[in-house]
N, C-alpha and C. Protein backbone atom coordinates (compact mmCIF):
# COMPACT_ATOMS: atom_id res chain seq x y z
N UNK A 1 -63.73 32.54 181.41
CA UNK A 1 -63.73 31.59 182.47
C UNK A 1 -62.75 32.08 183.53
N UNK A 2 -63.10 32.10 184.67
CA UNK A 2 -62.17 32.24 185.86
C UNK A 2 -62.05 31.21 186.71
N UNK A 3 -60.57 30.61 187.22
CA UNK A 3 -60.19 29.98 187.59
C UNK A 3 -59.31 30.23 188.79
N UNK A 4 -58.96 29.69 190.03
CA UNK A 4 -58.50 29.64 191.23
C UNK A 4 -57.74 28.61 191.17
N UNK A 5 -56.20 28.89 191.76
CA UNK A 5 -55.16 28.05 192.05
C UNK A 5 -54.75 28.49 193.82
N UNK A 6 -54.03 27.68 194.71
CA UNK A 6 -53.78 27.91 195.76
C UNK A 6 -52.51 28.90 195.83
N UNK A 7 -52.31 29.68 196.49
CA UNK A 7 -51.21 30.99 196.50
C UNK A 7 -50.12 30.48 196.31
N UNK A 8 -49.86 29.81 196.86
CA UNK A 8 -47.99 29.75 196.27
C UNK A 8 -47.82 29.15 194.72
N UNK A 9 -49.00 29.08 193.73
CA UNK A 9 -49.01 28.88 192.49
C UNK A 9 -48.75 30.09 191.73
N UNK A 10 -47.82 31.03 191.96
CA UNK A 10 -47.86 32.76 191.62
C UNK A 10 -46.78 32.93 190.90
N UNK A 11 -45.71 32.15 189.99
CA UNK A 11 -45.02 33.03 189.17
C UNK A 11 -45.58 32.42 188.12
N UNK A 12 -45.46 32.99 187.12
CA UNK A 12 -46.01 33.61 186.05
C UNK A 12 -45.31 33.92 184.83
N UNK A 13 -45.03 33.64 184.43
CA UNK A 13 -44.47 33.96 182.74
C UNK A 13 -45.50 33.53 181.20
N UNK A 14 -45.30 33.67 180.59
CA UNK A 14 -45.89 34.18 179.37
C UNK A 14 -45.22 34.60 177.73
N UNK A 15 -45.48 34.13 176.72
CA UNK A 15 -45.27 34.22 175.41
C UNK A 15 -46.69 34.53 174.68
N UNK A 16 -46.49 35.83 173.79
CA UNK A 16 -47.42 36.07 172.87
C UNK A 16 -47.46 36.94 171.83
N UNK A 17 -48.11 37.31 170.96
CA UNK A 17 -47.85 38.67 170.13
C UNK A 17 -48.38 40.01 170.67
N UNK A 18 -48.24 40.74 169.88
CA UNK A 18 -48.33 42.25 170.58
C UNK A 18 -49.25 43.14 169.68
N UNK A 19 -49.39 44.29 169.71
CA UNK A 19 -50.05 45.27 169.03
C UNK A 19 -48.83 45.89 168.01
N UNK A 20 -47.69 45.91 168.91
CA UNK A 20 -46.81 46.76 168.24
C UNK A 20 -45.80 45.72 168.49
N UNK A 21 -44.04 46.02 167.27
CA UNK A 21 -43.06 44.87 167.19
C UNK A 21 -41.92 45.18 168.27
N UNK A 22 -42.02 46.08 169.24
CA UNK A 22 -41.13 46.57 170.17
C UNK A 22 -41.88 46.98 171.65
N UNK A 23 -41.21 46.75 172.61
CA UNK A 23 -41.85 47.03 173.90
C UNK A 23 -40.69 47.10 174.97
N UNK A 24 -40.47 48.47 175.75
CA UNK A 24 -39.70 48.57 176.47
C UNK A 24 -39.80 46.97 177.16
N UNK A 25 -38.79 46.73 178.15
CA UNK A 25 -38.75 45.93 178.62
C UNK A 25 -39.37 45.55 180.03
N UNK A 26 -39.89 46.91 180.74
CA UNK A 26 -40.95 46.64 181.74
C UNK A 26 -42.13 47.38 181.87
N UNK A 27 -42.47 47.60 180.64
CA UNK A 27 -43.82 47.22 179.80
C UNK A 27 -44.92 46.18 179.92
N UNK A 28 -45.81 46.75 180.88
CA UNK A 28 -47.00 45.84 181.23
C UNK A 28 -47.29 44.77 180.02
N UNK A 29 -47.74 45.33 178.78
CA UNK A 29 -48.09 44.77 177.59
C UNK A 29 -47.22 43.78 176.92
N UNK A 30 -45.76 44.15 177.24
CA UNK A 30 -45.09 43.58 176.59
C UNK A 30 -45.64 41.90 175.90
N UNK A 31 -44.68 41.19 175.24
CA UNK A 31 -45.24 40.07 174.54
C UNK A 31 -44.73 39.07 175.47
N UNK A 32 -44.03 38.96 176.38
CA UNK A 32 -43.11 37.97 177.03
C UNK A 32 -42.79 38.52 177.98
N UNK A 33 -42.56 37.59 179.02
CA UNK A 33 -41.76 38.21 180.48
C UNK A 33 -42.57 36.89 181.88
N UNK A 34 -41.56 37.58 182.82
CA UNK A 34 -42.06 37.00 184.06
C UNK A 34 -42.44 37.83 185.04
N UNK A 35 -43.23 37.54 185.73
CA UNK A 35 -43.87 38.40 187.11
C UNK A 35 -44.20 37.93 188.38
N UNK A 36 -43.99 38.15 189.16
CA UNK A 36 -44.63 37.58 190.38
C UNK A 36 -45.82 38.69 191.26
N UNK A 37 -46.25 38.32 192.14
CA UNK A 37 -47.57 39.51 192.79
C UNK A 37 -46.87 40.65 193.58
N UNK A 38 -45.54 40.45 194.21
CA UNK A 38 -45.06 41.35 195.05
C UNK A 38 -43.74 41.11 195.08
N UNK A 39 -42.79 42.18 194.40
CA UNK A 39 -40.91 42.25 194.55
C UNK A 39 -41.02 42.98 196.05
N UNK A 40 -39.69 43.14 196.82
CA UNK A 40 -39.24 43.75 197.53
C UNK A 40 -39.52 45.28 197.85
N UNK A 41 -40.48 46.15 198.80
CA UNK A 41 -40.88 47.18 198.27
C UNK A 41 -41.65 47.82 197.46
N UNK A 42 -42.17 46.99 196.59
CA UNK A 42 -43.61 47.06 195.94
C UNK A 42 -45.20 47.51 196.55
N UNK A 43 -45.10 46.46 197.40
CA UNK A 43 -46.22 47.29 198.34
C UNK A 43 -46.35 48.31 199.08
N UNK A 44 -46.93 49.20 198.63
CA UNK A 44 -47.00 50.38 199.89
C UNK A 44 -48.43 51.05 199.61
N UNK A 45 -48.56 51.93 200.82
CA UNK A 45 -49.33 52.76 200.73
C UNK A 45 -48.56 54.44 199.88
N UNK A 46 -49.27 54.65 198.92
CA UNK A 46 -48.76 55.99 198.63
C UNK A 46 -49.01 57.17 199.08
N UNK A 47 -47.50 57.97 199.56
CA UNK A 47 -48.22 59.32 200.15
C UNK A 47 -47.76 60.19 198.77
N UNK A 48 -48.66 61.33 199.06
CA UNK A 48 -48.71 62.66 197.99
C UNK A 48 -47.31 63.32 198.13
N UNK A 49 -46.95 63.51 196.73
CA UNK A 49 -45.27 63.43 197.26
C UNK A 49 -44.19 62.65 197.56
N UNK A 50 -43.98 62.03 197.38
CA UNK A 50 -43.42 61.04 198.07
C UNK A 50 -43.42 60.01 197.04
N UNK A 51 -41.82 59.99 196.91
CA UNK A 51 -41.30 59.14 194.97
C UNK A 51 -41.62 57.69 195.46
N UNK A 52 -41.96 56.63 195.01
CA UNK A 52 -42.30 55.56 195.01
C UNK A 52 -40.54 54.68 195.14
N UNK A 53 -40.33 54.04 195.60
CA UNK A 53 -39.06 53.24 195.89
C UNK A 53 -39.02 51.93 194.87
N UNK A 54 -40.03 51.89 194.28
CA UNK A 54 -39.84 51.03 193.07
C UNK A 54 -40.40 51.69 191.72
N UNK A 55 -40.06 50.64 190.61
CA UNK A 55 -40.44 51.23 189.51
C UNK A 55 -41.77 51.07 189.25
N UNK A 56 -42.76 52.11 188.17
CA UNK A 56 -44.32 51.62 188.13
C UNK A 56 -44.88 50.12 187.76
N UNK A 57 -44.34 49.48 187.26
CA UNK A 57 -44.73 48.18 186.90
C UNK A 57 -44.59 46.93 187.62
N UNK A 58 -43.63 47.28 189.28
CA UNK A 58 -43.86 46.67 190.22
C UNK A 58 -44.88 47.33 191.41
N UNK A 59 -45.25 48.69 191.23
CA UNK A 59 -45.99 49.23 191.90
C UNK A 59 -47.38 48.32 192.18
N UNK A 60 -47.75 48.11 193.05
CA UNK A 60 -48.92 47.03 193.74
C UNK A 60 -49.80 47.41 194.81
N UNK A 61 -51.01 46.36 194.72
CA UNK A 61 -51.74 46.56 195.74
C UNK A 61 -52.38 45.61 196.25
N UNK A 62 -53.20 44.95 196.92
CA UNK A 62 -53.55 43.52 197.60
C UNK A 62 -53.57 42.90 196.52
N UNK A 63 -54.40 42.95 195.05
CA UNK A 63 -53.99 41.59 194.19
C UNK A 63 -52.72 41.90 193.19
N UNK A 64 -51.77 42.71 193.58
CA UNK A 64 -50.65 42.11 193.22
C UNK A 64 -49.95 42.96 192.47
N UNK A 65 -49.05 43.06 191.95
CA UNK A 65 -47.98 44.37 190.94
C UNK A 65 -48.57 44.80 189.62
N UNK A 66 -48.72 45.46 189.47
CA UNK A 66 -49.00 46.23 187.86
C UNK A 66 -48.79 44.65 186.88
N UNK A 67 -47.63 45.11 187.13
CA UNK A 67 -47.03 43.86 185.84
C UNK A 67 -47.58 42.54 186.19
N UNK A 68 -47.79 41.65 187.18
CA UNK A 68 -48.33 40.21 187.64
C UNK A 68 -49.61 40.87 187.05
N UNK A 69 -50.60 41.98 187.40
CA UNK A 69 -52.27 41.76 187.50
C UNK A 69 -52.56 42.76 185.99
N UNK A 70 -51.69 42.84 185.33
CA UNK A 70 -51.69 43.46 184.12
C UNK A 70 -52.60 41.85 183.00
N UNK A 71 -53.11 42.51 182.05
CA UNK A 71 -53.48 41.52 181.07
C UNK A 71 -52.76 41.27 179.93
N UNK A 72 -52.81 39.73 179.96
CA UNK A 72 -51.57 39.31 178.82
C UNK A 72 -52.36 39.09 177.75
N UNK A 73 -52.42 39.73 176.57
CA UNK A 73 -53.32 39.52 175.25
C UNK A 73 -52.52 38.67 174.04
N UNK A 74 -53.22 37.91 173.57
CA UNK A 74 -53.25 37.06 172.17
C UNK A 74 -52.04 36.04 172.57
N UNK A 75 -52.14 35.97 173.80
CA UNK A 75 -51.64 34.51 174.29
C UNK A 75 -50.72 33.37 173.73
N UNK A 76 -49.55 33.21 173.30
CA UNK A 76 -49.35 32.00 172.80
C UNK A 76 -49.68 31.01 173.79
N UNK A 77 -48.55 30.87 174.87
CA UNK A 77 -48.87 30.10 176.30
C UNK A 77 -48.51 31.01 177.49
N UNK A 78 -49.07 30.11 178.62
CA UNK A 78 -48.50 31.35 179.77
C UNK A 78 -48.68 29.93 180.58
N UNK A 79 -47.27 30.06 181.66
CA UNK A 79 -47.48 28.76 182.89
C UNK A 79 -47.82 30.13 184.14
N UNK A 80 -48.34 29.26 184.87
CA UNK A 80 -48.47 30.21 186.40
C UNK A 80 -47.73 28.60 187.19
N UNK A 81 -46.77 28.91 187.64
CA UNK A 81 -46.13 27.59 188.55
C UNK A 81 -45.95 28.07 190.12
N UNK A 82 -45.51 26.93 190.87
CA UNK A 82 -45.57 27.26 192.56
C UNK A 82 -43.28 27.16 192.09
N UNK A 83 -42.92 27.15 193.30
CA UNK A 83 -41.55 27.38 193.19
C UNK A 83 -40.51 25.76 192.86
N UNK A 84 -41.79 24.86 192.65
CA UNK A 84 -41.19 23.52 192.52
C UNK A 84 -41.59 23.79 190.77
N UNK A 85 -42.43 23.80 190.43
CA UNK A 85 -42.66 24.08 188.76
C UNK A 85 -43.66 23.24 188.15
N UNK A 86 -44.77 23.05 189.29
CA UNK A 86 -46.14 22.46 189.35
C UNK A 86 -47.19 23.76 189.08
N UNK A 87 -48.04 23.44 188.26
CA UNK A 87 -49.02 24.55 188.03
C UNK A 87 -50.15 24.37 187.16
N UNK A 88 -50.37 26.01 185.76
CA UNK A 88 -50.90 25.92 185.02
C UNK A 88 -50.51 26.39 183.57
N UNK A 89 -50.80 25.77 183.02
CA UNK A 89 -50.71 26.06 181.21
C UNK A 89 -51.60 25.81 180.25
N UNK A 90 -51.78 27.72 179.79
CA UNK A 90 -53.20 28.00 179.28
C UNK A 90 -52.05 28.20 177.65
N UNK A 91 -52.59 27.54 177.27
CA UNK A 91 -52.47 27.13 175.56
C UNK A 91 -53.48 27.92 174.79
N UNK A 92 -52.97 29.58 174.09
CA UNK A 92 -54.04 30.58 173.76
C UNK A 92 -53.96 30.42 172.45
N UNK A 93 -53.33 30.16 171.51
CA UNK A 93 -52.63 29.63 170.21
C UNK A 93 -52.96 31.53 169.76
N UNK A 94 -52.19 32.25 170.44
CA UNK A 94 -51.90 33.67 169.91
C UNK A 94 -53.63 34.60 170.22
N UNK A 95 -54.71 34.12 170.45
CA UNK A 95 -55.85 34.67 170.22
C UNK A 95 -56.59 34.88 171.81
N UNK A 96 -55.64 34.37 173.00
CA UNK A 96 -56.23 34.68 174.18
C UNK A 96 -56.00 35.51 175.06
N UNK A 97 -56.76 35.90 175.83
CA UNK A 97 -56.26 37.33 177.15
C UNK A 97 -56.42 36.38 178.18
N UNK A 98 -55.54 37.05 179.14
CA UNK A 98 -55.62 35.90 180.42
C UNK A 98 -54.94 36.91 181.41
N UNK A 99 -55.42 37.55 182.67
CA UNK A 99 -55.50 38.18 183.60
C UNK A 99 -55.44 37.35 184.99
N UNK A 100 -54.56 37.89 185.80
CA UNK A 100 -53.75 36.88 187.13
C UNK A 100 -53.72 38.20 188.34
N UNK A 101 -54.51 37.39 189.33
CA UNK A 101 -54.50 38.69 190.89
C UNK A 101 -54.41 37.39 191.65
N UNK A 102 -54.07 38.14 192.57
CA UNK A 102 -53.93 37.74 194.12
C UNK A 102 -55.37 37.74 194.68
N UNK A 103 -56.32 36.47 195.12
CA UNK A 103 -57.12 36.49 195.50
C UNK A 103 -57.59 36.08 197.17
N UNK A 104 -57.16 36.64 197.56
CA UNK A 104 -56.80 36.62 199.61
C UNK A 104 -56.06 35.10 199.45
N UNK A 105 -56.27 34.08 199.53
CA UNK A 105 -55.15 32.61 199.68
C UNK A 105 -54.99 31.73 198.67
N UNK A 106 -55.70 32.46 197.38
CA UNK A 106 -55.54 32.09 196.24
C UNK A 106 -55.08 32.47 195.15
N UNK A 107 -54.77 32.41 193.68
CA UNK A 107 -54.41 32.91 192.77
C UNK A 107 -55.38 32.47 191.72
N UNK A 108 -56.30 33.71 191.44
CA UNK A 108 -57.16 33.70 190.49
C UNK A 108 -56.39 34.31 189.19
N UNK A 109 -57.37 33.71 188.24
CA UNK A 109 -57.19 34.33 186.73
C UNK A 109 -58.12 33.80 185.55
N UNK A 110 -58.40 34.73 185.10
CA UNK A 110 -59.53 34.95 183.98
C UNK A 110 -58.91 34.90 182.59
N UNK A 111 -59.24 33.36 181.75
CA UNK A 111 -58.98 33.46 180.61
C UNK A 111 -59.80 33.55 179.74
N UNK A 112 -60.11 34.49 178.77
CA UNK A 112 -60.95 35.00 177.38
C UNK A 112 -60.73 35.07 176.26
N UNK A 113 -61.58 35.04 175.07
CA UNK A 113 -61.20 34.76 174.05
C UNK A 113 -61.01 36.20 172.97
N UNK A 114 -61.22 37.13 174.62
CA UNK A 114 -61.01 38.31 173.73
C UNK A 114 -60.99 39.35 175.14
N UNK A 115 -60.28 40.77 174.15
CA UNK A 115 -59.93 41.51 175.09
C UNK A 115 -60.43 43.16 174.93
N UNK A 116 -61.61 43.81 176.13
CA UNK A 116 -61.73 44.80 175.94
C UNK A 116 -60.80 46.49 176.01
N UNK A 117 -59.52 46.00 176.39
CA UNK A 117 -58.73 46.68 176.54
C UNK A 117 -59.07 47.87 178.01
N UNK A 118 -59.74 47.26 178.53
CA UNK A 118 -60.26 48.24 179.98
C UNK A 118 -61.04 49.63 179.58
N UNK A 119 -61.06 49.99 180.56
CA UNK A 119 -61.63 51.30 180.41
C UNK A 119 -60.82 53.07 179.96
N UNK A 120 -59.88 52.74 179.66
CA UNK A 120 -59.08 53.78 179.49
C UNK A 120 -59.19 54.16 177.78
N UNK A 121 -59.61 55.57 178.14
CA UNK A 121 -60.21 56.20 176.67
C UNK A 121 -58.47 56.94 175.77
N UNK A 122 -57.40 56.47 176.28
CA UNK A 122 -56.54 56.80 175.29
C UNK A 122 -56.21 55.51 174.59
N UNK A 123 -57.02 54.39 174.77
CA UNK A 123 -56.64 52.96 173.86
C UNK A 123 -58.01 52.75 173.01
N UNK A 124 -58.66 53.17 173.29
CA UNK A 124 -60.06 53.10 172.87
C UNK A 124 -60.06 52.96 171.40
N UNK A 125 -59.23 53.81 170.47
CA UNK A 125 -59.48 53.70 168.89
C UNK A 125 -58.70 52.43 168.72
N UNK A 126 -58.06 52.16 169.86
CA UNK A 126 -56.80 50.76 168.94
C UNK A 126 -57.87 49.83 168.93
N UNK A 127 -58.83 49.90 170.15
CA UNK A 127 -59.58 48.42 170.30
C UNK A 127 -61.24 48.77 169.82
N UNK A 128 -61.50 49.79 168.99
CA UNK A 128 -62.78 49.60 168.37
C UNK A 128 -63.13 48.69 167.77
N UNK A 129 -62.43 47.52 166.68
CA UNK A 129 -62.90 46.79 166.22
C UNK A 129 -63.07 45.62 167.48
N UNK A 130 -62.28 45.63 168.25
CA UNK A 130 -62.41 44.56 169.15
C UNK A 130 -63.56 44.23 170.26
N UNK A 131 -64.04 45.69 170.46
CA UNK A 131 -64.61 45.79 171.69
C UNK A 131 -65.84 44.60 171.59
N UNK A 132 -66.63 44.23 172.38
CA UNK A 132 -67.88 43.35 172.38
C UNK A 132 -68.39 43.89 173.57
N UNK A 133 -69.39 45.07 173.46
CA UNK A 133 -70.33 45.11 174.62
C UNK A 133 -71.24 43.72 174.56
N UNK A 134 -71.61 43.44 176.38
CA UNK A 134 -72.20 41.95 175.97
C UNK A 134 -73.46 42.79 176.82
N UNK A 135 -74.78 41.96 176.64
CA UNK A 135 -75.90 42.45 177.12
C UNK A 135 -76.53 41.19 177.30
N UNK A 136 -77.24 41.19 178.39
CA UNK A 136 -78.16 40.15 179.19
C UNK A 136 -78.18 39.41 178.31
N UNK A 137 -78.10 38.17 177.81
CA UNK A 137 -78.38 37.00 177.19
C UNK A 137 -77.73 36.68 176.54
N UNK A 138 -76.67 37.82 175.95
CA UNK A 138 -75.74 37.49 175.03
C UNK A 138 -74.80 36.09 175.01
N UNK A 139 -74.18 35.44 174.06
CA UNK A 139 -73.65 34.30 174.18
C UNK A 139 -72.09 34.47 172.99
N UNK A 140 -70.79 34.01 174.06
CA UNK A 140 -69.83 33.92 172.92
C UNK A 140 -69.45 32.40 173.23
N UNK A 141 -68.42 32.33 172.50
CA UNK A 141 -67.74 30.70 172.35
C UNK A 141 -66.43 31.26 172.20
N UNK A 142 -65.20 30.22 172.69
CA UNK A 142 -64.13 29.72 171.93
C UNK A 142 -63.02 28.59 172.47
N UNK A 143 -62.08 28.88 172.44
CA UNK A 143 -61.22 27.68 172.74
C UNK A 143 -59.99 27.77 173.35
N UNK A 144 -59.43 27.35 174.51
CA UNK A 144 -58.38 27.60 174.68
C UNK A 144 -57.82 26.30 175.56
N UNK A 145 -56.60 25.71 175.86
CA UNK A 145 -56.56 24.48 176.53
C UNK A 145 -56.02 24.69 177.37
N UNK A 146 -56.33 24.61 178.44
CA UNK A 146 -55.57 24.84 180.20
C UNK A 146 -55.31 22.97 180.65
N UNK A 147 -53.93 23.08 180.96
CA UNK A 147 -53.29 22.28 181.57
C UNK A 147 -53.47 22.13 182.85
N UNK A 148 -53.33 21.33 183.69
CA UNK A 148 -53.18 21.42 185.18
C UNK A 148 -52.19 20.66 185.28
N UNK A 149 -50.84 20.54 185.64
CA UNK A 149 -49.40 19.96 185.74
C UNK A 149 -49.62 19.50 187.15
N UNK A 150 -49.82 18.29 187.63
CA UNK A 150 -49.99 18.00 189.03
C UNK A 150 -48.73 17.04 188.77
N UNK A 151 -48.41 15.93 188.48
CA UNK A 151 -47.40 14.86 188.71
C UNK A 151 -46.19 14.72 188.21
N UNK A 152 -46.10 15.85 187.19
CA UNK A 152 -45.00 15.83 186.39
C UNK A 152 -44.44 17.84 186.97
N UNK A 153 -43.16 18.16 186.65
CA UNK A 153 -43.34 19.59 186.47
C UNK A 153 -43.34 20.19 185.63
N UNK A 154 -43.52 21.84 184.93
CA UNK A 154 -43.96 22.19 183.30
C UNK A 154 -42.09 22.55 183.21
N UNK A 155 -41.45 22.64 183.77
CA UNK A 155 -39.94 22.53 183.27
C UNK A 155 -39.02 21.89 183.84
């Protein structure tokens, strides 16, 4: 399911399990952390040559930093809040992926009940059992509970 929030709904934090019991600390994958779409210097155009002024995991592009548009897998919870602490909270109970971009005046994100691990063939054996090619008609199910915090704030 993909879902749209209005832009200033963009920080982001997250709790979940991992593949592995250790993860540098600005580590896309990691199990926990906070992100927003764009730090200080993050955006640029890259020239050839030319060292990047931030680190790779704030490195960005219109929908947003490595680390913000990175996918968070097996989910415990994750809030996406605006700077008052109004938002969303997707309740994955450890088994959900949930992916967050910058969508021109919005903040989209796609929550699933499973994760193909992208297209990159050096992860490929971790996620063989996982993968699900889906084909025209195919049908999955599952469950996950998204909050919408309008009157109260999530902290």
């Amino acid at each position: 399911m993909v879902l749209s929030v209005v832009r200033r709904v963009e920080n982001l934090e997250w709790f979940g399990k991992g593949l592995w019991t250790v993860y540098p600390e600005d580590h896309t994958g990691r199990t926990h952390g906070k992100a927003v779409p764009f730090v200080t210097g993050s955006y640029h155009k890259p020239v050839f040559g030319e060292r990047p002024e931030c680190p790779w995991y704030h490195d960005a592009n219109e929908l947003g930093s490595n680390d913000f548009r990175s996918s968070k897998e097996n989910v415990y919870w994750l809030f996406l809040t605006d700077n008052e602490g109004y938002g969303v909270i997707v309740k994955g109970g450890g088994k959900t992926t949930v992916r967050v971009w910058v969508d021109g005046d919005n903040i989209s994100f796609l929550v699933a009940g499973f994760s193909t691990g992208g297209g990159d063939l050096f992860f490929a054996s971790h996620y063989r059992n996982e993968r699900r090619p889906l084909k025209k008609g195919d049908t999955f199910s599952g469950k996950t509970n998204i909050l919408f915090v309008v009157g109260e704030r999530i902290r």
